[in-house]
N, C-alpha and C. Protein backbone atom coordinates (compact mmCIF):
# COMPACT_ATOMS: atom_id res chain seq x y z
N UNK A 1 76.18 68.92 112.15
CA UNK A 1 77.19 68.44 113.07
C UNK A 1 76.91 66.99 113.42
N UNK A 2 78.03 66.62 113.62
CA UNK A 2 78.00 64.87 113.60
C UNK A 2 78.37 64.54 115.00
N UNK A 3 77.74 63.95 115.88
CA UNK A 3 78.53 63.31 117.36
C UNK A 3 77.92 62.46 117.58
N UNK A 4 79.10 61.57 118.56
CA UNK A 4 78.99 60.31 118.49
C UNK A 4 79.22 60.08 119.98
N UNK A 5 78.38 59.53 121.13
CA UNK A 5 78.44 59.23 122.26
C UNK A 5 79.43 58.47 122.40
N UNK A 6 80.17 57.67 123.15
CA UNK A 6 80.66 56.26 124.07
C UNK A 6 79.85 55.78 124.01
N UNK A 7 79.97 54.10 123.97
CA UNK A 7 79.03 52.68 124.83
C UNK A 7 79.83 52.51 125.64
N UNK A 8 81.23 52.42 125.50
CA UNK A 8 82.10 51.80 126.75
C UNK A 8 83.48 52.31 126.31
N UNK A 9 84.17 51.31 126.86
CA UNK A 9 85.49 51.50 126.96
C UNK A 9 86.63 50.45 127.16
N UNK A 10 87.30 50.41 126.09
CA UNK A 10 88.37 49.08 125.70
C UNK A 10 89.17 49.32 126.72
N UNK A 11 89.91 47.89 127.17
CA UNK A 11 90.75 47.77 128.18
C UNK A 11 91.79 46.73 127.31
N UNK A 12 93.17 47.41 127.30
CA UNK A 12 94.22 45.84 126.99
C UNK A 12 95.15 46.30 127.47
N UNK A 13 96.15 45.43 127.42
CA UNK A 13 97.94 45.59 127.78
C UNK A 13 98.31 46.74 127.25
N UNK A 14 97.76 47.80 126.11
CA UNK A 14 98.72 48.41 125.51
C UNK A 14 99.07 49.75 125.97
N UNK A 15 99.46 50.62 126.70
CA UNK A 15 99.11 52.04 127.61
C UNK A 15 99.62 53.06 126.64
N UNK A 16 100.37 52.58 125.86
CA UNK A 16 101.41 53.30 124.39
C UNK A 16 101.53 52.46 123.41
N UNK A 17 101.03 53.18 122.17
CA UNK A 17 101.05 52.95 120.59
C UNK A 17 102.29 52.19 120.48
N UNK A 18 103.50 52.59 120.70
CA UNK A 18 104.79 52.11 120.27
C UNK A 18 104.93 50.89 120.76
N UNK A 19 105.12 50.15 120.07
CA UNK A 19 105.08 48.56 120.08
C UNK A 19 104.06 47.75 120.50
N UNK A 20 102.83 48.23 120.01
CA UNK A 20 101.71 47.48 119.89
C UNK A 20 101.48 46.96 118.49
N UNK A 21 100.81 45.82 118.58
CA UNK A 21 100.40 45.34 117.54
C UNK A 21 99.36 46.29 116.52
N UNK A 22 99.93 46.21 114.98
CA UNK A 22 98.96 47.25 114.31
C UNK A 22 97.80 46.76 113.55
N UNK A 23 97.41 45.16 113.20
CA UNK A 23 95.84 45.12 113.49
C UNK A 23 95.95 43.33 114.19
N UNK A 24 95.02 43.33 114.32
CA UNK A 24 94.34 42.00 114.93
C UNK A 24 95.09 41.21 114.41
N UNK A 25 95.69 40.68 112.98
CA UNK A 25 96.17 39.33 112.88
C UNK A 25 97.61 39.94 113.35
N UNK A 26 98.10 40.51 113.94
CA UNK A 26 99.36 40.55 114.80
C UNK A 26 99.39 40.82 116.09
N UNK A 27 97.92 40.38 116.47
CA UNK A 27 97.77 40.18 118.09
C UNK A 27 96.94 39.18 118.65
N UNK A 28 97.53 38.00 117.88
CA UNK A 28 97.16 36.56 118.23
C UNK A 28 97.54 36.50 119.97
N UNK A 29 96.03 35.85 120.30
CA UNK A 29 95.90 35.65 121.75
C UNK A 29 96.17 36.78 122.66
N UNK A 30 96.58 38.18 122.30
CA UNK A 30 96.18 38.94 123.10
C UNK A 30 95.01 39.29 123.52
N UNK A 31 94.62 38.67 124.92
CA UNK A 31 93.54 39.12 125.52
C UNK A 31 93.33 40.54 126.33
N UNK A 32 91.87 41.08 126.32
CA UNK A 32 91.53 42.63 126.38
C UNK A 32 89.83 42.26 127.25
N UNK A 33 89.25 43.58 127.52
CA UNK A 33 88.15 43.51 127.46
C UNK A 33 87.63 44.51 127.14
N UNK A 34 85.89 44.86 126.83
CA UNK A 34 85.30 45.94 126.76
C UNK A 34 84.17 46.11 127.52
N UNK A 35 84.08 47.18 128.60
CA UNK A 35 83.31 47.14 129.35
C UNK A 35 82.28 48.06 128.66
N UNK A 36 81.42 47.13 128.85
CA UNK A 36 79.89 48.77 128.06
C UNK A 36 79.41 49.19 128.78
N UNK A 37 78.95 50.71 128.99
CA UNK A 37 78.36 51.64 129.82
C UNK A 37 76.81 51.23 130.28
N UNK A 38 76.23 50.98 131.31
CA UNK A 38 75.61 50.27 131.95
C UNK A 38 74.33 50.50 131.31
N UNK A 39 73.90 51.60 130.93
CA UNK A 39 72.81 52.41 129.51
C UNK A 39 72.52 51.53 128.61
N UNK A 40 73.48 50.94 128.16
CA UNK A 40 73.72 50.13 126.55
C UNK A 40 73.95 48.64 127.03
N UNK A 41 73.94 47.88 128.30
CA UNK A 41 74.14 46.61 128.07
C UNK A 41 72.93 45.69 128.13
N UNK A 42 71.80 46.18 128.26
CA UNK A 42 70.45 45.62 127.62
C UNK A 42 70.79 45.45 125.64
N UNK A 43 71.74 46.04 125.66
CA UNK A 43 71.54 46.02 123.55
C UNK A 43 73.43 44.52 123.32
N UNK A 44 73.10 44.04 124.75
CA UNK A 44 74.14 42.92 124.19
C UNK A 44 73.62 41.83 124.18
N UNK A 45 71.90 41.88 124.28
CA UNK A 45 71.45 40.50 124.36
C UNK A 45 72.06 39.16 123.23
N UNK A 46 71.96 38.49 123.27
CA UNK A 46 72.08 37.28 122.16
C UNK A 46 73.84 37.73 121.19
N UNK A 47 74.23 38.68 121.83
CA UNK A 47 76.08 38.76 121.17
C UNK A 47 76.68 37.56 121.68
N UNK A 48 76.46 37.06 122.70
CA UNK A 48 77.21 35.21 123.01
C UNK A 48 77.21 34.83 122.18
N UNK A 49 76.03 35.18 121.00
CA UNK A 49 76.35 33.72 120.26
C UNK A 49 77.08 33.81 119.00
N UNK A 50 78.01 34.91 118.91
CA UNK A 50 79.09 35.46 117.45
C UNK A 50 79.92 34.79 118.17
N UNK A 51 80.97 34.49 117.78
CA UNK A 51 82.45 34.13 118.16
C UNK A 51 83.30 35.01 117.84
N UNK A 52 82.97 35.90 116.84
CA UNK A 52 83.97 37.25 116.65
C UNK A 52 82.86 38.96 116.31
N UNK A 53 83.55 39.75 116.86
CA UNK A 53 82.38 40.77 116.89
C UNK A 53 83.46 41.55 115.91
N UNK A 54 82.97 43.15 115.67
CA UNK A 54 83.75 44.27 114.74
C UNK A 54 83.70 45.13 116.15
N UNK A 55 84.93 45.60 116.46
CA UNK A 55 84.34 46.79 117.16
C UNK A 55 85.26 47.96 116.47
N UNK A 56 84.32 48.99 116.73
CA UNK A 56 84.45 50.02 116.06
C UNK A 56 84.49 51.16 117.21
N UNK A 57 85.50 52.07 117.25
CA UNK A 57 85.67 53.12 118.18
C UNK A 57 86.67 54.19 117.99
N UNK A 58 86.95 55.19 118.19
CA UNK A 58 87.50 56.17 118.17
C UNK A 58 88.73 56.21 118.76
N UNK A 59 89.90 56.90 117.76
CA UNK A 59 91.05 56.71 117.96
C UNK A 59 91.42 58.14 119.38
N UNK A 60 91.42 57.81 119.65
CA UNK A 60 91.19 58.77 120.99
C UNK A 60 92.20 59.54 121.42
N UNK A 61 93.56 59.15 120.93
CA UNK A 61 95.07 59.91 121.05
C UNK A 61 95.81 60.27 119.94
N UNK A 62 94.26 59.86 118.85
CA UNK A 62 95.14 60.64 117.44
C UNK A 62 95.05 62.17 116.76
N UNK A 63 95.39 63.05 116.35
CA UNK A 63 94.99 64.02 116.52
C UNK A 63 95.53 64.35 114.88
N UNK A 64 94.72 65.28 113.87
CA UNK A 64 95.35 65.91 112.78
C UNK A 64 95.35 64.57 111.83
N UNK A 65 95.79 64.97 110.35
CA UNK A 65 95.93 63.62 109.54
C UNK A 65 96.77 64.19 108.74
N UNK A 66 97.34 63.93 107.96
CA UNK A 66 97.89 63.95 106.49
C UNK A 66 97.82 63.48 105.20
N UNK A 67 97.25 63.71 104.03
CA UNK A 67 96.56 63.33 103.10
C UNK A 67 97.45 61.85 102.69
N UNK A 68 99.02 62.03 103.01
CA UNK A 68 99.97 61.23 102.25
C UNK A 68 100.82 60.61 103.80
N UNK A 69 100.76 59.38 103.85
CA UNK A 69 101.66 58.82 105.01
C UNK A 69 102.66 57.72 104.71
N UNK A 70 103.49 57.11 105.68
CA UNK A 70 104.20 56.34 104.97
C UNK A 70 103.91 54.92 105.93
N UNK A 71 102.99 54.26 105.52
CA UNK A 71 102.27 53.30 106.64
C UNK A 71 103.22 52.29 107.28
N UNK A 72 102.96 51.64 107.99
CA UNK A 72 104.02 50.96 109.09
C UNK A 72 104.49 49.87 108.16
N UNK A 73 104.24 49.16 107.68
CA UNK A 73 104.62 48.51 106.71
C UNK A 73 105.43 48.58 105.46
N UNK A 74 106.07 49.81 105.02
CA UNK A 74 106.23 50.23 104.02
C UNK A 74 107.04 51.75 104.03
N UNK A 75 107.62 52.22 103.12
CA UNK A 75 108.77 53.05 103.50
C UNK A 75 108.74 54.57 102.21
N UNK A 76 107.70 54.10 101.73
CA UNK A 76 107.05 55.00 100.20
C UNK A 76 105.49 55.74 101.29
N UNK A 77 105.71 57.05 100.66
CA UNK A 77 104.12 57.63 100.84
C UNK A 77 103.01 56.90 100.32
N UNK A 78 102.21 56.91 100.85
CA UNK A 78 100.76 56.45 100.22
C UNK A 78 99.62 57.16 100.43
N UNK A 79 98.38 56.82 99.66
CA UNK A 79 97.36 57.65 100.10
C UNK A 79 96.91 57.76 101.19
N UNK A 80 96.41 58.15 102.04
CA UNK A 80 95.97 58.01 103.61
C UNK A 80 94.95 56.80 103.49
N UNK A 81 93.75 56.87 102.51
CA UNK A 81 92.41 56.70 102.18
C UNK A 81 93.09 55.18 101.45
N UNK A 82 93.74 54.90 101.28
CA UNK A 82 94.95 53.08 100.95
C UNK A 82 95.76 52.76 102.14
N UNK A 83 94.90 53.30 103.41
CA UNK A 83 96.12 52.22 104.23
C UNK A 83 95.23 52.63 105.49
N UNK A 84 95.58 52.05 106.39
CA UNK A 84 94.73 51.79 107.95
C UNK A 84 95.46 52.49 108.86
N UNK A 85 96.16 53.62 108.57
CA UNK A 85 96.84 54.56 109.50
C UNK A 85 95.79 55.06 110.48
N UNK A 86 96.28 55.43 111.94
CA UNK A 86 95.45 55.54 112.63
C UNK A 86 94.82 57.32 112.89
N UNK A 87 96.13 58.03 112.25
CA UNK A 87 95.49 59.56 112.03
C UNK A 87 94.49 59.51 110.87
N UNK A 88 93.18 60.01 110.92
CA UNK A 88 92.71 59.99 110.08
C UNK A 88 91.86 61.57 109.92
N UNK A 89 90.21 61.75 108.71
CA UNK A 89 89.98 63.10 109.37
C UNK A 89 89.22 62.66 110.38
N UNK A 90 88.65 61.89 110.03
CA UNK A 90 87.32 61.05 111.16
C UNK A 90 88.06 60.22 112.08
N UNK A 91 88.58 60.58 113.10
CA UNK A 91 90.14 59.03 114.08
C UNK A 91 88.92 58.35 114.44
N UNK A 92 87.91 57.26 113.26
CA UNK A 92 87.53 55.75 113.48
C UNK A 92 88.28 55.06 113.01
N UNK A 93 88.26 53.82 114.17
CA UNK A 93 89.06 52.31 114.01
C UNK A 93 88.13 51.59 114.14
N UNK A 94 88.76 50.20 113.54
CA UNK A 94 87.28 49.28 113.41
C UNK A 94 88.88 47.85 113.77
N UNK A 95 88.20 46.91 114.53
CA UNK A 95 88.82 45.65 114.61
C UNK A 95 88.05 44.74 114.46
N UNK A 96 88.31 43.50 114.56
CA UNK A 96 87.73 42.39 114.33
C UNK A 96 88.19 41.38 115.33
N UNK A 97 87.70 41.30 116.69
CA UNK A 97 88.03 40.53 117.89
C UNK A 97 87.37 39.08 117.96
N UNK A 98 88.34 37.95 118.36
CA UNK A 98 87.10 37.17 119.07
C UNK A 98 86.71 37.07 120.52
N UNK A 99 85.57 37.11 120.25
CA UNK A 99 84.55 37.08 121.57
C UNK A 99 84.83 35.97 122.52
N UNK A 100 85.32 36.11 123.66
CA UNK A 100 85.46 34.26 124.44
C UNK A 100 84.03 34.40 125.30
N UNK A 101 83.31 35.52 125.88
CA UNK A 101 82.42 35.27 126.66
C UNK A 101 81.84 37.24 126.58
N UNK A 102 80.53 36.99 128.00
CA UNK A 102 80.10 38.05 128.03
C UNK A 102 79.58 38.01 129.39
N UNK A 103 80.14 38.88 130.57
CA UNK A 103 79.62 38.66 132.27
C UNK A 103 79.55 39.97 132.44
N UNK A 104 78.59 40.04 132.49
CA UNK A 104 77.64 41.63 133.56
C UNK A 104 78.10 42.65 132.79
N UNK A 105 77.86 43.07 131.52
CA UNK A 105 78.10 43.49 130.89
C UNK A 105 79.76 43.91 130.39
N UNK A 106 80.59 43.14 130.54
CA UNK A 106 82.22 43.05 130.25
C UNK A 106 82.29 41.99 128.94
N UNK A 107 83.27 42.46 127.64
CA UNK A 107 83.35 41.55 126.96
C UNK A 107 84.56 41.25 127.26
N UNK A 108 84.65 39.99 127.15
CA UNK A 108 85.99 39.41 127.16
C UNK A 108 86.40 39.22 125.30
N UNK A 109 87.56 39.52 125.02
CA UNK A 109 88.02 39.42 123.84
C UNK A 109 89.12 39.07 123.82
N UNK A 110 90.04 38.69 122.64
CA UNK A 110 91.27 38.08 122.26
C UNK A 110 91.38 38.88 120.88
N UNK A 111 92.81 38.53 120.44
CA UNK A 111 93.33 39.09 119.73
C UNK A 111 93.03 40.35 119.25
N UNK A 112 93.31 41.46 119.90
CA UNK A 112 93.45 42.84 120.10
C UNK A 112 94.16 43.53 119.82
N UNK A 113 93.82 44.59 119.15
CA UNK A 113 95.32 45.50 118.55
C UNK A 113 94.84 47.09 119.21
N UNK A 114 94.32 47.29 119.73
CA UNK A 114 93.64 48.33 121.09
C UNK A 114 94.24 49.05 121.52
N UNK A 115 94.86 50.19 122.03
CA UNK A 115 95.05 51.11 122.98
C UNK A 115 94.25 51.50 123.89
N UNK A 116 94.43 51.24 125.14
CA UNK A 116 93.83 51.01 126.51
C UNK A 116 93.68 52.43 126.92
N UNK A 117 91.96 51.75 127.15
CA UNK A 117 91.36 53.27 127.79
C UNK A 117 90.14 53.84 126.19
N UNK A 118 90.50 53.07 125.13
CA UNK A 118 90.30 53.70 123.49
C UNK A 118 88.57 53.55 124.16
N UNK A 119 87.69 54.43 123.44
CA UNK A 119 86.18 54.87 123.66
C UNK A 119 85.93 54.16 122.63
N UNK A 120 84.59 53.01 123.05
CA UNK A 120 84.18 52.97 121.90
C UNK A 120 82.94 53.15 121.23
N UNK A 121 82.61 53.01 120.35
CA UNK A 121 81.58 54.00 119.25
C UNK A 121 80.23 52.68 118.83
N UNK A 122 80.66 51.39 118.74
CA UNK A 122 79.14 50.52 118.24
C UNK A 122 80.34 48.74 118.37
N UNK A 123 79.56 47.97 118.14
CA UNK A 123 79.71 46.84 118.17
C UNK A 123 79.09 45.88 117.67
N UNK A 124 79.49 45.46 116.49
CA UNK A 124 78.44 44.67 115.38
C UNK A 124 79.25 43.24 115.37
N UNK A 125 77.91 41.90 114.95
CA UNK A 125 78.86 40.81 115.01
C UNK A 125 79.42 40.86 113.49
N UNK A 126 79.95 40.06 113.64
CA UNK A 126 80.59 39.99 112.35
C UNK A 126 80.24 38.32 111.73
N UNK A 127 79.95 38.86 110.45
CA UNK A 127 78.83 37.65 109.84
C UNK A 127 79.98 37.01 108.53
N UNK A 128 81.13 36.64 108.27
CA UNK A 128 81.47 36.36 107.05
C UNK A 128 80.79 36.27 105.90
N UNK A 129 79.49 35.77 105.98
CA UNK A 129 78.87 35.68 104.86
C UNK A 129 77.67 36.65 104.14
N UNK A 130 77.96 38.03 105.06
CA UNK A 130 76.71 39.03 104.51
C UNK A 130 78.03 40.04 103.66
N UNK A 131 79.23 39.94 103.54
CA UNK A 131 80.16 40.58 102.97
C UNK A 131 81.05 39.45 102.14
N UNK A 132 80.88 38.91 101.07
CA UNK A 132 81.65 37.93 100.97
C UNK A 132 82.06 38.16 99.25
N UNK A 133 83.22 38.21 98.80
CA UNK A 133 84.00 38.90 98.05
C UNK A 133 84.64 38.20 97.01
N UNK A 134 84.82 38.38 95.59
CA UNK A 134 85.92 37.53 95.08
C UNK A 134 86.57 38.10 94.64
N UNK A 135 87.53 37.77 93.76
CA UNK A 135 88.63 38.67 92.91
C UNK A 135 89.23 40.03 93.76
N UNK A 136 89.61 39.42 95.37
CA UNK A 136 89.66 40.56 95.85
C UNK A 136 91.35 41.17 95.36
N UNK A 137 91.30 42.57 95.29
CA UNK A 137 93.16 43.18 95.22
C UNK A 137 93.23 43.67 96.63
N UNK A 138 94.59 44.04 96.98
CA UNK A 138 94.82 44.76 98.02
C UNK A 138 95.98 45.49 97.76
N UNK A 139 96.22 46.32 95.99
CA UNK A 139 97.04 47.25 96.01
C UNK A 139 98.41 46.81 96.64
N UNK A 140 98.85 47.72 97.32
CA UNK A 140 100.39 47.77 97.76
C UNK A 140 100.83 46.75 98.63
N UNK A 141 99.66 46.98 98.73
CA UNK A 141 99.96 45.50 100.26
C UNK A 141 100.32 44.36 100.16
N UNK A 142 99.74 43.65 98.98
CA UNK A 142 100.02 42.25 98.29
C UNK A 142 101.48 42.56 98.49
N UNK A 143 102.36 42.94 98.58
CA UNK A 143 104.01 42.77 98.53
C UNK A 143 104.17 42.77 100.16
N UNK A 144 103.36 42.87 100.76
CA UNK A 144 103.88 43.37 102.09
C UNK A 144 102.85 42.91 103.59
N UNK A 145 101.47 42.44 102.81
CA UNK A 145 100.82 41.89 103.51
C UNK A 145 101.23 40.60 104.68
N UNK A 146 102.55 39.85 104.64
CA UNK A 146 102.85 38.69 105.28
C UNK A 146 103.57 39.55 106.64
N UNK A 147 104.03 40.66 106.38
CA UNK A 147 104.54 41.44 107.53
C UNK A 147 103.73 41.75 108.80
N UNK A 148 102.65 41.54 108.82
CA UNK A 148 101.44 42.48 109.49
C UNK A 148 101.61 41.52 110.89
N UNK A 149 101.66 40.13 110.85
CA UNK A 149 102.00 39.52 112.22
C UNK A 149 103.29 39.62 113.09
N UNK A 150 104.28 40.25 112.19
CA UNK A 150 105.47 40.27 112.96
C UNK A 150 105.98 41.82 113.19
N UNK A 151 104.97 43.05 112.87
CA UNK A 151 105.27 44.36 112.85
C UNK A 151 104.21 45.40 113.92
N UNK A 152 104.99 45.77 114.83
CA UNK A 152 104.73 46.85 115.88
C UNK A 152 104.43 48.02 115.70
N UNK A 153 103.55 49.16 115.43
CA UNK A 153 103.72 50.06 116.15
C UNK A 153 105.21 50.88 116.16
N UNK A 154 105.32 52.30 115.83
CA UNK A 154 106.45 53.02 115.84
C UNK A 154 105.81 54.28 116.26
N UNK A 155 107.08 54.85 116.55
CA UNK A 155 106.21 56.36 116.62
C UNK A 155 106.00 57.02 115.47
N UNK A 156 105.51 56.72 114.18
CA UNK A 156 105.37 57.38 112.89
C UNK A 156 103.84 58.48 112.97
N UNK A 157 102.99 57.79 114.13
CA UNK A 157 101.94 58.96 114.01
C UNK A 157 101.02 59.42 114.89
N UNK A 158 102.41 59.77 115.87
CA UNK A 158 101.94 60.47 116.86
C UNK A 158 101.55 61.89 116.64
């Protein structure tokens, strides 16, 4: 058996999925925070000094999955395991925020694609250069990837 505590708990504008932004580059300058559980904020020493962290946490209002979905972007089934739908079997989400600061254990963050109240699971900085890639594909998306800043959130998976 696999379990996974809380560190804290994301805070943003969003109280409902439907018409939230569906990842980070379509939630330019939305600011959020994450407060970490008072246990775990001795383990944020020296995070000031990333400018963008990963956070990773549990989809907390998603429930069930389906092997085949038809992702927000796009109007054809796809594999579940080819697209960032938020039902999954495991409901982890992972973002990529930037960090503006860090006071008494509260992160302040920007560009957020979050559901408020979401638990979260770890918080790693994010290094561009310990993952760094060439010849990358992105499958289906390449046709559809320029959409992602101007597309919300529907009720497709509730």
């Amino acid at each position: 058996m696999i379990e996974f505590e809380p560190i804290g708990i994301i805070r943003s504008p969003f109280t409902e999925p439907i018409g939230m932004p569906i990842q980070p580059a379509g939630a330019s300058g939305v600011k959020g925070t994450v407060e970490v559980f008072e246990k775990y904020r001795s383990a944020l020493k020296d995070l000031d000094g990333f400018s963008h962290i990963i956070l990773l946490y549990h989809f907390h209002r998603s429930q069930g999955f389906n092997s085949h979905v038809v992702p927000f972007m796009d109007s054809q089934p796809r594999g579940l395991f080819s697209t960032r739908a938020p039902r999954r079997p495991n409901a982890i989400g992972l973002s990529v925020v930037q960090l503006n600061r860090i006071e008494e254990g509260v992160l302040f963050i920007e560009n957020m694609d979050v559901l408020d109240g979401t638990p979260l699971l770890d918080i790693k900085p994010y290094v561009p250069d310990f993952n760094p890639q060439s010849d990358v594909r992105t499958g289906w998306l390449e046709q559809v990837k320029h959409k992602v800043s101007r597309h919300e959130a529907d009720d497709r998976f509730k």
